[in-house]
PDB file of N, CA and C in Angstrom:
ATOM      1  N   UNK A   1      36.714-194.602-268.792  1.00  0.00           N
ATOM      2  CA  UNK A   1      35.809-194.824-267.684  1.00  0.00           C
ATOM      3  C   UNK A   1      34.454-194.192-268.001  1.00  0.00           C
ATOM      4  N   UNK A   2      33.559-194.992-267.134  1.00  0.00           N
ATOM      5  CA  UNK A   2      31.986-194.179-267.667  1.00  0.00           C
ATOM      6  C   UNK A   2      31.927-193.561-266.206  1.00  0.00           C
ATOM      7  N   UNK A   3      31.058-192.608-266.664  1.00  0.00           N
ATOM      8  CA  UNK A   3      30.760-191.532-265.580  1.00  0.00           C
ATOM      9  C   UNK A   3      30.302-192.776-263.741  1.00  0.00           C
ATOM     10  N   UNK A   4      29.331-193.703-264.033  1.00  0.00           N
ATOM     11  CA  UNK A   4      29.411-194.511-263.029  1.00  0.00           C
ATOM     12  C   UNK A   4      30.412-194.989-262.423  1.00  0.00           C
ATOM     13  N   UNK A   5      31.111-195.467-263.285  1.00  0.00           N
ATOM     14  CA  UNK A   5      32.697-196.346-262.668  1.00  0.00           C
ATOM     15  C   UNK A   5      33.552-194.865-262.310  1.00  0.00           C
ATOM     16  N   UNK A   6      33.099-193.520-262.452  1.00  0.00           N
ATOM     17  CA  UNK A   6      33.926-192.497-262.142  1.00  0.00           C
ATOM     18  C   UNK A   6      33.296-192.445-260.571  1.00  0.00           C
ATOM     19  N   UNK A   7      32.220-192.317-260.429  1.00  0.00           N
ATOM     20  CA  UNK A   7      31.316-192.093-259.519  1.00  0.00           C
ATOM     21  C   UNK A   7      32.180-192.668-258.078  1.00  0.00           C
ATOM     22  N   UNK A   8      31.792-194.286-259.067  1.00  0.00           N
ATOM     23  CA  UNK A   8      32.131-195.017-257.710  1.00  0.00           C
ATOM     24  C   UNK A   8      33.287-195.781-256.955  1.00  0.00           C
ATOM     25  N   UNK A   9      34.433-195.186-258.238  1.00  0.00           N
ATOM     26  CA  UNK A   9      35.753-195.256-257.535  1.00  0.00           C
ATOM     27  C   UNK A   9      36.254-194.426-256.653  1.00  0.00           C
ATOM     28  N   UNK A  10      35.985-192.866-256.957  1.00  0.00           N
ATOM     29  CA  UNK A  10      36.193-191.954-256.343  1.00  0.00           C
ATOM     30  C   UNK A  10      35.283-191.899-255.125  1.00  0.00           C
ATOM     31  N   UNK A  11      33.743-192.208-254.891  1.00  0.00           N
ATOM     32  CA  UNK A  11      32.987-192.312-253.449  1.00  0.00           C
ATOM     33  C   UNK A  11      34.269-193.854-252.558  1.00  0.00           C
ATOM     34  N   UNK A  12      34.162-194.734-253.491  1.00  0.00           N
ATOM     35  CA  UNK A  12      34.866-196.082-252.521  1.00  0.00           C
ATOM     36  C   UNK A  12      36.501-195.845-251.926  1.00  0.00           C
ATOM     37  N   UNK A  13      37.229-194.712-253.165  1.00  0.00           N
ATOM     38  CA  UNK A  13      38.415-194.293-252.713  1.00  0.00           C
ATOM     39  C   UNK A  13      38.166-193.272-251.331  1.00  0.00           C
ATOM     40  N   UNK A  14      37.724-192.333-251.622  1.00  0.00           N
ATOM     41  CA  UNK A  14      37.661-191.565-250.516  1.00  0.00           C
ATOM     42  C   UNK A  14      36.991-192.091-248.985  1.00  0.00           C
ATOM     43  N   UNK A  15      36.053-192.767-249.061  1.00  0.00           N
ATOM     44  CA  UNK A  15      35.533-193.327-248.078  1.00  0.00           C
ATOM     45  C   UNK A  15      36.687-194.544-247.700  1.00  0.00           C
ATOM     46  N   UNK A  16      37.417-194.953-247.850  1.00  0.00           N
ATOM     47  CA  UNK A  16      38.234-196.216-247.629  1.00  0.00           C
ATOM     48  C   UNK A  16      39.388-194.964-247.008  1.00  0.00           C
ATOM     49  N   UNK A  17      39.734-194.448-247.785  1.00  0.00           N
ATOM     50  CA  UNK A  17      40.764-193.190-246.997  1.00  0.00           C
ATOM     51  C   UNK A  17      40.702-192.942-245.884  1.00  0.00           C
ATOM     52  N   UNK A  18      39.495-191.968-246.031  1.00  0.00           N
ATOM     53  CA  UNK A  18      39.027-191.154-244.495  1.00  0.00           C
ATOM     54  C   UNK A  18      39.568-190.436-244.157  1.00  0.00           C
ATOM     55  N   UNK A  19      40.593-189.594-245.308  1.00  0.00           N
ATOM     56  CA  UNK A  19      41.076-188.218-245.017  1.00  0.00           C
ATOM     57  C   UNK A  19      41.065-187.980-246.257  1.00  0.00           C
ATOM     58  N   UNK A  20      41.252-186.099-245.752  1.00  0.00           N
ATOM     59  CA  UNK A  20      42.119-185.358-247.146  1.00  0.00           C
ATOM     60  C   UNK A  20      43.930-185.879-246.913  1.00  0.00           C
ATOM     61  N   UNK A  21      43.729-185.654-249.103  1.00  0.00           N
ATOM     62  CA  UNK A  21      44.915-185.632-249.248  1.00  0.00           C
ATOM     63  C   UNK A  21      45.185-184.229-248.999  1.00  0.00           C
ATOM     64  N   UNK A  22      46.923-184.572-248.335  1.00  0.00           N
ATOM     65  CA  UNK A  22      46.874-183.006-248.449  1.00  0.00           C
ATOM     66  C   UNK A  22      48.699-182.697-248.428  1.00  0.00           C
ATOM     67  N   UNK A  23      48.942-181.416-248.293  1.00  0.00           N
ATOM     68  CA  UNK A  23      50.440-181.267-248.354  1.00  0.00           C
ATOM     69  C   UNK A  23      51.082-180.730-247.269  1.00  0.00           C
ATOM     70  N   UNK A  24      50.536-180.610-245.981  1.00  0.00           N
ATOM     71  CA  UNK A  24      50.841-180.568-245.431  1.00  0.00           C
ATOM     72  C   UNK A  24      51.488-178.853-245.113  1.00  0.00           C
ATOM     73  N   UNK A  25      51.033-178.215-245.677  1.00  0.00           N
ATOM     74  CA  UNK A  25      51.345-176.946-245.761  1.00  0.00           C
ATOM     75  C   UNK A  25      50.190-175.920-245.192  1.00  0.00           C
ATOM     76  N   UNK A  26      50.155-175.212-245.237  1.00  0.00           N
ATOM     77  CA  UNK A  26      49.549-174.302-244.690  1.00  0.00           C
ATOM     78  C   UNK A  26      49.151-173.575-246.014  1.00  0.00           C
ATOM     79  N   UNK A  27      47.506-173.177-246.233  1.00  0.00           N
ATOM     80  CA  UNK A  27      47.335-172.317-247.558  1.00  0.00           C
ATOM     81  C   UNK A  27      46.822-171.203-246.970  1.00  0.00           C
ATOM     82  N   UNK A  28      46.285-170.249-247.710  1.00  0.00           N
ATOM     83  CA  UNK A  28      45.662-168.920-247.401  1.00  0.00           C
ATOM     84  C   UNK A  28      44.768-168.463-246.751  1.00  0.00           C
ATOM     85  N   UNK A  29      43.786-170.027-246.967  1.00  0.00           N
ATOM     86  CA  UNK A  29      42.594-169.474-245.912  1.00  0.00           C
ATOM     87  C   UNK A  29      42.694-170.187-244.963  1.00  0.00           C
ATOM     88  N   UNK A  30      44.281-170.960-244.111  1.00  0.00           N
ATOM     89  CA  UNK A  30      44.355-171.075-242.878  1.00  0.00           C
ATOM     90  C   UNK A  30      44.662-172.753-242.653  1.00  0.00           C
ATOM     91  N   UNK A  31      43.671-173.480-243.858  1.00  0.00           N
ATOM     92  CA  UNK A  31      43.699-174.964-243.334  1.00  0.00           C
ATOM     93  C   UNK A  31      45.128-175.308-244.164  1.00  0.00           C
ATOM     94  N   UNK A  32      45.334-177.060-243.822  1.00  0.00           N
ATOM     95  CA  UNK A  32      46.005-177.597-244.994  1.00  0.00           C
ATOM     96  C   UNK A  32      46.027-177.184-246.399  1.00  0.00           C
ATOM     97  N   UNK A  33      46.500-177.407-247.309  1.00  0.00           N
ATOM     98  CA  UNK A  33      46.658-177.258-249.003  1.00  0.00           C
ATOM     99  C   UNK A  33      46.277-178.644-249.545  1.00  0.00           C
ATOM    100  N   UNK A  34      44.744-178.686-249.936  1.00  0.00           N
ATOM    101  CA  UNK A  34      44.530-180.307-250.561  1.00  0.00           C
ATOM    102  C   UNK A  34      45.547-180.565-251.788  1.00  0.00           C
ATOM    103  N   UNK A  35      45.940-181.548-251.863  1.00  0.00           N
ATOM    104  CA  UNK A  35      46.640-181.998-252.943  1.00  0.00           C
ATOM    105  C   UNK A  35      46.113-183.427-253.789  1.00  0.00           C
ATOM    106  N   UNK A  36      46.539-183.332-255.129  1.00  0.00           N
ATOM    107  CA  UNK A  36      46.306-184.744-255.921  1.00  0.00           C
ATOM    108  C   UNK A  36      47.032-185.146-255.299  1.00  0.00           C
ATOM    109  N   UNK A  37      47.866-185.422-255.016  1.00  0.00           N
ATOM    110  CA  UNK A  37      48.504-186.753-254.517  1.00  0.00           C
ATOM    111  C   UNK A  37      49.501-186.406-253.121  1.00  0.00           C
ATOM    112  N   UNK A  38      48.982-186.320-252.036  1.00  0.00           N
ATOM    113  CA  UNK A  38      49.370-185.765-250.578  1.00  0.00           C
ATOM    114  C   UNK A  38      49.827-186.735-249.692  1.00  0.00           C
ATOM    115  N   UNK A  39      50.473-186.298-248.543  1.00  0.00           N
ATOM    116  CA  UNK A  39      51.164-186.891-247.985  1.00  0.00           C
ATOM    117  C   UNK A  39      50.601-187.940-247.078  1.00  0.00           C
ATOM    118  N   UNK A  40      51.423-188.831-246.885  1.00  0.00           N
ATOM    119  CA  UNK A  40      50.825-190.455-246.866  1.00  0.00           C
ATOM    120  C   UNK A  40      50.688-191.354-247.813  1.00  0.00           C
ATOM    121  N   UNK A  41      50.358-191.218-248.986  1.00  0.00           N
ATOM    122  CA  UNK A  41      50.139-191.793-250.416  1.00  0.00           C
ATOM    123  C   UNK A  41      48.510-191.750-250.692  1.00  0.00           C
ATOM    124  N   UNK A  42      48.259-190.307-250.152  1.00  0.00           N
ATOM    125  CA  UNK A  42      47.014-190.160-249.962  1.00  0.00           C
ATOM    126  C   UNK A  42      46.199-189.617-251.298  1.00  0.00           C
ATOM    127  N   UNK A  43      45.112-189.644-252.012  1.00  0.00           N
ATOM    128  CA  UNK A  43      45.390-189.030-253.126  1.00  0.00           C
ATOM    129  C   UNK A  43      43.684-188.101-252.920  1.00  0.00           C
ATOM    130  N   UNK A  44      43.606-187.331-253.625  1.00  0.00           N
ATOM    131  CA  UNK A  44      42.208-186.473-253.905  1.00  0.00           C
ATOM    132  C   UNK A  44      41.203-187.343-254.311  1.00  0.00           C
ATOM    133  N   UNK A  45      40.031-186.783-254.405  1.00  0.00           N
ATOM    134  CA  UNK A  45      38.879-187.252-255.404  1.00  0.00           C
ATOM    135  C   UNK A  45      39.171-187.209-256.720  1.00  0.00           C
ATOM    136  N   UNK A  46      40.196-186.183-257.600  1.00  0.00           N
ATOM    137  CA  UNK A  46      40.524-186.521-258.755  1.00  0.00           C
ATOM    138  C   UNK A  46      42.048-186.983-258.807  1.00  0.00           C
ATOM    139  N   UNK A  47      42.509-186.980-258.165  1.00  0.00           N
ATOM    140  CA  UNK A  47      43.947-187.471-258.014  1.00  0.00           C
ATOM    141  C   UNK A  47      43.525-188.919-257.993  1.00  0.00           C
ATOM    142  N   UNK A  48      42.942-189.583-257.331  1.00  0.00           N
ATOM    143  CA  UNK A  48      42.858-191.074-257.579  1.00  0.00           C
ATOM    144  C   UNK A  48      42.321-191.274-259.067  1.00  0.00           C
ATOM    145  N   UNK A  49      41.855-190.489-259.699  1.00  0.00           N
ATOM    146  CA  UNK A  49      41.687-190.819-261.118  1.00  0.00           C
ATOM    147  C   UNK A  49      42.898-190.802-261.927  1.00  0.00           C
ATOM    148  N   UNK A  50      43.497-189.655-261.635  1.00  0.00           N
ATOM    149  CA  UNK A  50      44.926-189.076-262.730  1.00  0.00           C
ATOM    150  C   UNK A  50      45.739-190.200-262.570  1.00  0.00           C
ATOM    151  N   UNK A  51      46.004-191.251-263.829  1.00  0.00           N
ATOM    152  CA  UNK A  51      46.863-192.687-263.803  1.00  0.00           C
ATOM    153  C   UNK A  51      48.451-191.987-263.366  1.00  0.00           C
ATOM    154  N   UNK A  52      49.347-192.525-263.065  1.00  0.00           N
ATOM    155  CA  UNK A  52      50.852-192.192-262.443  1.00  0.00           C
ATOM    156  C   UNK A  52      50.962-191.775-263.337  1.00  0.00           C
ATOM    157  N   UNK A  53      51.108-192.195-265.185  1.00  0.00           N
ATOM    158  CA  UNK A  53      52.091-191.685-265.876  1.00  0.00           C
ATOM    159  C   UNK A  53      51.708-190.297-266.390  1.00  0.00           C
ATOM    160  N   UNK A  54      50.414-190.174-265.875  1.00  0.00           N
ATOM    161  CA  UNK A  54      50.274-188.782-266.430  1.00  0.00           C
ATOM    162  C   UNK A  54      50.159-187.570-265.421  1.00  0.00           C
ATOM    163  N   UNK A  55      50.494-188.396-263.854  1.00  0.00           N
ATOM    164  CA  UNK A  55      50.823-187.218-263.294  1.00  0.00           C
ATOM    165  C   UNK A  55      51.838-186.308-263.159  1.00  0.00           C
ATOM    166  N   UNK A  56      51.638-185.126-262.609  1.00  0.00           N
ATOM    167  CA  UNK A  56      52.994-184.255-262.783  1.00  0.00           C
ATOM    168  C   UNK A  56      53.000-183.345-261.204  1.00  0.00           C
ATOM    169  N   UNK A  57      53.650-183.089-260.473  1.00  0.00           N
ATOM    170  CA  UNK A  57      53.785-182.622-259.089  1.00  0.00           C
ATOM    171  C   UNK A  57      53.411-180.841-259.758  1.00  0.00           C
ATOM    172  N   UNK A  58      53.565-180.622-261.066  1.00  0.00           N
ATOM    173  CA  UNK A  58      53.346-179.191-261.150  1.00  0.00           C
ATOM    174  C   UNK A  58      51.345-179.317-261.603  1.00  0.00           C
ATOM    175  N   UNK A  59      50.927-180.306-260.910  1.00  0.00           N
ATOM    176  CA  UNK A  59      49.239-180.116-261.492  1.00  0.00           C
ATOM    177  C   UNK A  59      48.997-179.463-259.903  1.00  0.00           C
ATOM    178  N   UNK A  60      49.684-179.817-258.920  1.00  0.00           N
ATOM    179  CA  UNK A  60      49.268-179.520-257.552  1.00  0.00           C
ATOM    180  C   UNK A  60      48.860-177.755-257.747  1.00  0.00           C
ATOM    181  N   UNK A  61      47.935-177.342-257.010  1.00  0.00           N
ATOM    182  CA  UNK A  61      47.356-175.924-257.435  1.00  0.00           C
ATOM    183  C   UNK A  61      46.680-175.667-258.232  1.00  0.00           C
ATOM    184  N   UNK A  62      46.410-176.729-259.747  1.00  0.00           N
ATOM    185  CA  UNK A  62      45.737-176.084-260.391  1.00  0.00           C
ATOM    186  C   UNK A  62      44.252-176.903-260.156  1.00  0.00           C
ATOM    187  N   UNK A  63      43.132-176.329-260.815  1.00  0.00           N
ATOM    188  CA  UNK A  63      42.201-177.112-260.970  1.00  0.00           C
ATOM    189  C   UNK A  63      41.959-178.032-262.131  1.00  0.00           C
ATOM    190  N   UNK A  64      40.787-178.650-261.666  1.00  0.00           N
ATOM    191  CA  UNK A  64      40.684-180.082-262.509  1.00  0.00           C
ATOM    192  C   UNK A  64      40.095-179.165-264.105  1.00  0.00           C
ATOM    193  N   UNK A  65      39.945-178.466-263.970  1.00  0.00           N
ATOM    194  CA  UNK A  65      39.023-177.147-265.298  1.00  0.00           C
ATOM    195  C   UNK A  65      40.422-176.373-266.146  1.00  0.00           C
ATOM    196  N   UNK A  66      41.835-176.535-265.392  1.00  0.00           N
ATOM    197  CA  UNK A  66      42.709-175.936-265.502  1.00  0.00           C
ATOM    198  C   UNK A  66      43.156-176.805-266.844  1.00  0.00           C
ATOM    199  N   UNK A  67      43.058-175.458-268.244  1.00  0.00           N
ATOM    200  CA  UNK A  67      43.771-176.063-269.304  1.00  0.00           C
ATOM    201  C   UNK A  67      45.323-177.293-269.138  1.00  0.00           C
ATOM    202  N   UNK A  68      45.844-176.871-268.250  1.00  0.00           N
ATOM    203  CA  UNK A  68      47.333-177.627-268.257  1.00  0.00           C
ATOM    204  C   UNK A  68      46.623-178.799-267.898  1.00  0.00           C
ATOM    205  N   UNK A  69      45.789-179.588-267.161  1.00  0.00           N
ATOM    206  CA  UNK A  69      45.264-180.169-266.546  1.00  0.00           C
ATOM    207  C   UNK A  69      44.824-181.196-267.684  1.00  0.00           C
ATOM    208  N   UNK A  70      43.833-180.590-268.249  1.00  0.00           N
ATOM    209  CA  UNK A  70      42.646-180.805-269.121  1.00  0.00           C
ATOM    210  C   UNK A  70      43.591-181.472-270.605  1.00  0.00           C
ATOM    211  N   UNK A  71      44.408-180.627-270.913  1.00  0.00           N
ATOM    212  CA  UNK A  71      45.010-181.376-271.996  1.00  0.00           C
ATOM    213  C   UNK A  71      45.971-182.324-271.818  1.00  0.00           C
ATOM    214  N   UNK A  72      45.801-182.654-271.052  1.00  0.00           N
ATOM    215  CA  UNK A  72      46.763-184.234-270.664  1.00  0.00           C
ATOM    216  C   UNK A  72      45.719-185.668-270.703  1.00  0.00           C
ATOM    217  N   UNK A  73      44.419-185.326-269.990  1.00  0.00           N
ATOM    218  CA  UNK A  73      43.733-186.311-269.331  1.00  0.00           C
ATOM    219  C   UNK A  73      43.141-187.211-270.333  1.00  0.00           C
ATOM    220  N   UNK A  74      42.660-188.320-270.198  1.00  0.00           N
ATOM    221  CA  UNK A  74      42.050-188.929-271.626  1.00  0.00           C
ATOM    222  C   UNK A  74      40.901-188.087-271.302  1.00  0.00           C
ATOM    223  N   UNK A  75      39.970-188.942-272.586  1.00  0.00           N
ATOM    224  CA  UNK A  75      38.821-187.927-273.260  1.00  0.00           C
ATOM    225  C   UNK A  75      37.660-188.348-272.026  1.00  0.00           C
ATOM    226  N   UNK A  76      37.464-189.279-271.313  1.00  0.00           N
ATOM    227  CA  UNK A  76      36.655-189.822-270.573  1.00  0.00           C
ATOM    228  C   UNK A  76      36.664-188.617-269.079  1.00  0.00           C
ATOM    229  N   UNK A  77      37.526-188.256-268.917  1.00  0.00           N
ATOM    230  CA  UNK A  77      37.958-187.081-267.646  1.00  0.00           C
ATOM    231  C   UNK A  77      37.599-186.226-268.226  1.00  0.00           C
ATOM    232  N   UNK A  78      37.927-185.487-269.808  1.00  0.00           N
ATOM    233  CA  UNK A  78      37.476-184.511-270.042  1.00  0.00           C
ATOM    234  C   UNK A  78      35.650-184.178-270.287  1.00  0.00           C
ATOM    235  N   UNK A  79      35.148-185.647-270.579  1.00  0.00           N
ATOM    236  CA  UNK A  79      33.928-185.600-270.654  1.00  0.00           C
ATOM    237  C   UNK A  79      32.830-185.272-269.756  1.00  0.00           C
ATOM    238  N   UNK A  80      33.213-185.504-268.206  1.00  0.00           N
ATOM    239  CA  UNK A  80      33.147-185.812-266.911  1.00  0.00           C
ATOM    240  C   UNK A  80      33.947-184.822-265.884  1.00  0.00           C
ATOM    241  N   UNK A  81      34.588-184.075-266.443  1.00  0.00           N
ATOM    242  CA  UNK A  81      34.948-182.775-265.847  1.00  0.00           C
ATOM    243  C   UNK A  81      33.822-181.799-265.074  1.00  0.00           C
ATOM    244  N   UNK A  82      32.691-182.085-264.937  1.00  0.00           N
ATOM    245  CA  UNK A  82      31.909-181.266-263.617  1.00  0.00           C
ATOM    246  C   UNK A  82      31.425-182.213-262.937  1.00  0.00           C
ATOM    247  N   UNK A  83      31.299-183.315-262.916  1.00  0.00           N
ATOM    248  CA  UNK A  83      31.496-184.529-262.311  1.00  0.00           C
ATOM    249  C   UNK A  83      32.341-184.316-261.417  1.00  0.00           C
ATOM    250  N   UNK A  84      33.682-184.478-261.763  1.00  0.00           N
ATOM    251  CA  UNK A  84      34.972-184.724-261.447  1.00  0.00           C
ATOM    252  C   UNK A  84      35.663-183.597-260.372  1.00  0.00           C
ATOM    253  N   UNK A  85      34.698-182.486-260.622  1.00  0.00           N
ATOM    254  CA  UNK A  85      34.828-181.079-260.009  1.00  0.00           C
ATOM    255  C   UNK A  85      34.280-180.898-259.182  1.00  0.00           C
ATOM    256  N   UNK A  86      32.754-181.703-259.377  1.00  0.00           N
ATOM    257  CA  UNK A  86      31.891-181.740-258.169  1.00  0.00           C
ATOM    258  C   UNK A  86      32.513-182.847-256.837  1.00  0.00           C
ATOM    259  N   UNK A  87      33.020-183.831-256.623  1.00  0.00           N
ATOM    260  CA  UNK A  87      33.306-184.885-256.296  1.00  0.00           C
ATOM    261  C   UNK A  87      34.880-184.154-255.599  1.00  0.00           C
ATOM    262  N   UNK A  88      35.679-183.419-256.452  1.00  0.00           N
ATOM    263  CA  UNK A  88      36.871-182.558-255.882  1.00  0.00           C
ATOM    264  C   UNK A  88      36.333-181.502-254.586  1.00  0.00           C
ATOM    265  N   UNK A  89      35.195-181.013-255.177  1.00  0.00           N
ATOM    266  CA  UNK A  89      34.722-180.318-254.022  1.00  0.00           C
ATOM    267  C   UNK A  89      34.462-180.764-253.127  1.00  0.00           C
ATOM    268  N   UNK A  90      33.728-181.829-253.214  1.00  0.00           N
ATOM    269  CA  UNK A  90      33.251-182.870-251.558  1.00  0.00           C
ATOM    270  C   UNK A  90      34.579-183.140-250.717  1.00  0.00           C
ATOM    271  N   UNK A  91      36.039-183.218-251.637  1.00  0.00           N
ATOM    272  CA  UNK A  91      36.906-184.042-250.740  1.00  0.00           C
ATOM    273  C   UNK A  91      37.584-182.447-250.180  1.00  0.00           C
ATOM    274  N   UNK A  92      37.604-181.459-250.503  1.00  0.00           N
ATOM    275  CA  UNK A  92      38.268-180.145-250.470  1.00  0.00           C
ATOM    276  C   UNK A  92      37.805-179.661-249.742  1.00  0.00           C
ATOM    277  N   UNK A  93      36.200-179.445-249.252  1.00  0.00           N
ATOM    278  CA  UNK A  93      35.436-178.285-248.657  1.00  0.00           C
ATOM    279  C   UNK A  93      34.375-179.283-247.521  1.00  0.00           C
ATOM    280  N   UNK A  94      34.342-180.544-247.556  1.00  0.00           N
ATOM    281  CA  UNK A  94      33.647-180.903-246.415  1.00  0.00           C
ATOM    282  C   UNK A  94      34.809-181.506-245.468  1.00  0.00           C
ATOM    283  N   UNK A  95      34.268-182.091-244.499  1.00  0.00           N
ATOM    284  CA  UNK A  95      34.865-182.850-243.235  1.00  0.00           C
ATOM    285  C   UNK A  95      34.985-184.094-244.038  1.00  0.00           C
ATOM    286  N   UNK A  96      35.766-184.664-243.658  1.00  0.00           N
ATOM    287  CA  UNK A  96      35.655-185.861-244.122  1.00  0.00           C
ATOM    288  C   UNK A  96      34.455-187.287-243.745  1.00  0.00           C
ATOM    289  N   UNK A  97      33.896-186.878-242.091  1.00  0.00           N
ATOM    290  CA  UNK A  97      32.705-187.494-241.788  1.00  0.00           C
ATOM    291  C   UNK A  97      30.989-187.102-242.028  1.00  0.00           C
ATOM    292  N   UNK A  98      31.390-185.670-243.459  1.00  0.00           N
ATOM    293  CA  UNK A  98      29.934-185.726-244.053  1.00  0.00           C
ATOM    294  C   UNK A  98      30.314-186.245-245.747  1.00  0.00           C
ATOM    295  N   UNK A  99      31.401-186.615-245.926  1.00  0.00           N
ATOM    296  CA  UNK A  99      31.283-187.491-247.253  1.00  0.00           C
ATOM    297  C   UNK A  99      30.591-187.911-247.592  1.00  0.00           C
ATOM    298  N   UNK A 100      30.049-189.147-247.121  1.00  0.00           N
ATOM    299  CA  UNK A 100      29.184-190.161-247.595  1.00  0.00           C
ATOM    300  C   UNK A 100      27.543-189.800-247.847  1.00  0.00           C
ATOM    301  N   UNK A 101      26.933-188.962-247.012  1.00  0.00           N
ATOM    302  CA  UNK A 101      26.142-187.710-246.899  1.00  0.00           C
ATOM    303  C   UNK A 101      26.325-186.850-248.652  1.00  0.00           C
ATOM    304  N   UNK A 102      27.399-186.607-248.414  1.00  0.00           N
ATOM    305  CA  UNK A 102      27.366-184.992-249.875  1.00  0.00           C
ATOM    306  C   UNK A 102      27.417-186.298-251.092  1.00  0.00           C
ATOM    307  N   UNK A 103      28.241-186.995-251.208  1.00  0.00           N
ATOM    308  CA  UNK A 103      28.435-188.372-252.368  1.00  0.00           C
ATOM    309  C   UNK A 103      27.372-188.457-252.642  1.00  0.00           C
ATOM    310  N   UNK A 104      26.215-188.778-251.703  1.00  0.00           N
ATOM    311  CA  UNK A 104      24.550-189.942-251.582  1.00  0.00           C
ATOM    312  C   UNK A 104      23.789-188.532-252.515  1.00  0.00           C
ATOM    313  N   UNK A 105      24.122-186.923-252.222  1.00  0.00           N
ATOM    314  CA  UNK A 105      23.919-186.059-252.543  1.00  0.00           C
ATOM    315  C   UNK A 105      23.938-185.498-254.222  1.00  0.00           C
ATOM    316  N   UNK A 106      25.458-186.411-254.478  1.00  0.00           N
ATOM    317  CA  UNK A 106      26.187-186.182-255.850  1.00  0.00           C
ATOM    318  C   UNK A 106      25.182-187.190-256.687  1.00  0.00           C
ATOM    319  N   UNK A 107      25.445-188.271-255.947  1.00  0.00           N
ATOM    320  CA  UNK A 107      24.799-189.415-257.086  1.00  0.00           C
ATOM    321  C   UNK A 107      23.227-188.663-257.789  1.00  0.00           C
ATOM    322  N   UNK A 108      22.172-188.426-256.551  1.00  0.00           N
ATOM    323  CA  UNK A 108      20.908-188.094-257.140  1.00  0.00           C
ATOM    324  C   UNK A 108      21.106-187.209-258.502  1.00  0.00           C
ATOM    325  N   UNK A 109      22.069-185.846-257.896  1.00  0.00           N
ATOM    326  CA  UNK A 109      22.284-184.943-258.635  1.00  0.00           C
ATOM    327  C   UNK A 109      22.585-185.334-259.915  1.00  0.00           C
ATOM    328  N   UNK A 110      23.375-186.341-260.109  1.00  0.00           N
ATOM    329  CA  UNK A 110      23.990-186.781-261.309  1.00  0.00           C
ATOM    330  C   UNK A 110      23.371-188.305-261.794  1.00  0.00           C
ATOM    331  N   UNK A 111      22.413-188.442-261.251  1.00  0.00           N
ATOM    332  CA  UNK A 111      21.623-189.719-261.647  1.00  0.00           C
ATOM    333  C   UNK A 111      22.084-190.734-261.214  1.00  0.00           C
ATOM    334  N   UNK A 112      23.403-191.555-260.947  1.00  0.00           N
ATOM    335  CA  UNK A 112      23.948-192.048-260.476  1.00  0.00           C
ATOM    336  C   UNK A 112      23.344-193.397-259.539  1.00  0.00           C
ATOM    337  N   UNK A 113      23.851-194.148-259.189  1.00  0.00           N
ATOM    338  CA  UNK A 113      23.446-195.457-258.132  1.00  0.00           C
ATOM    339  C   UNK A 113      23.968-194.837-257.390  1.00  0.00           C
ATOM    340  N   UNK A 114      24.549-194.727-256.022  1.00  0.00           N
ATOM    341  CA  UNK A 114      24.757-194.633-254.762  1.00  0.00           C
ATOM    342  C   UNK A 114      25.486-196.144-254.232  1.00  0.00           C
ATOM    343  N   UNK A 115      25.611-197.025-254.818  1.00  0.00           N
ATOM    344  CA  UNK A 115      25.899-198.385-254.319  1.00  0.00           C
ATOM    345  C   UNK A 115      26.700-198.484-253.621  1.00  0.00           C
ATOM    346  N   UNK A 116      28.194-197.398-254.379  1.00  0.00           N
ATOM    347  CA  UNK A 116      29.259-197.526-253.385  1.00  0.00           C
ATOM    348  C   UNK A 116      29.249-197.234-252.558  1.00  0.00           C
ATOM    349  N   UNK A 117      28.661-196.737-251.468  1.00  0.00           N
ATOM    350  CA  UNK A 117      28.623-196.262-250.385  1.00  0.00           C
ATOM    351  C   UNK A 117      28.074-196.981-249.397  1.00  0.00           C
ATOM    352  N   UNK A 118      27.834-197.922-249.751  1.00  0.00           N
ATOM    353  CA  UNK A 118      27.227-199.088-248.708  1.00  0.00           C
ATOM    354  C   UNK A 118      28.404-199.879-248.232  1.00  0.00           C
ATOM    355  N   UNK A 119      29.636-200.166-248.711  1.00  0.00           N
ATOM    356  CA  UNK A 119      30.859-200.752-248.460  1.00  0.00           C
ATOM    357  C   UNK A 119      31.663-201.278-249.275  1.00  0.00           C
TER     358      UNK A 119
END
């Protein structure tokens, strides 16, 4: 994948969602526990990237920077790893109704079109 087609699967996935994935658990600082791949068949900003066969239920917890992580992914994720980190953060740490807002935010940052976000 090129950093664009990373861009704008992950803005069109998450915006088509309209939630966090998540596990339904309770974490430390009180909210849900986001997860790659959470309940509903809901998946993260990088969880919709990670193809099935290379996911593993033991990536849940780590980060996308996390060696176990990192040496699985093709070379295109690893290239695109603060990308991929930045875009994890939007789905982790905002509301889900300033997405489209922090995304429009990501693209400038990262040069990016913005397209997906129109629908």
């Amino acid at each position: 994948m090129k950093t664009q087609e990373i861009y704008d699967t992950v803005a069109k996935h998450l915006l088509a969602q309209g939630k966090r994935a998540t596990t339904g658990q309770t974490s430390s600082y009180g909210g849900d526990s986001c997860a790659y791949r959470g309940e509903g068949d809901t998946k993260c900003a990088a969880g919709c990237l990670i193809p099935d066969d290379l996911y593993k239920p033991d990536m849940e917890g780590d980060s996308v920077f996390h060696e176990d992580i990192l040496t699985v992914m093709p070379t295109w994720f690893k290239e695109n790893v603060n990308l991929i980190g930045a875009l994890q953060n939007v789905h982790d740490n905002r509301e889900p109704w300033e997405w489209r807002k922090a995304l429009a935010y990501l693209a400038r940052r990262y040069d990016l079109k913005a397209e997906a976000l129109n629908g």
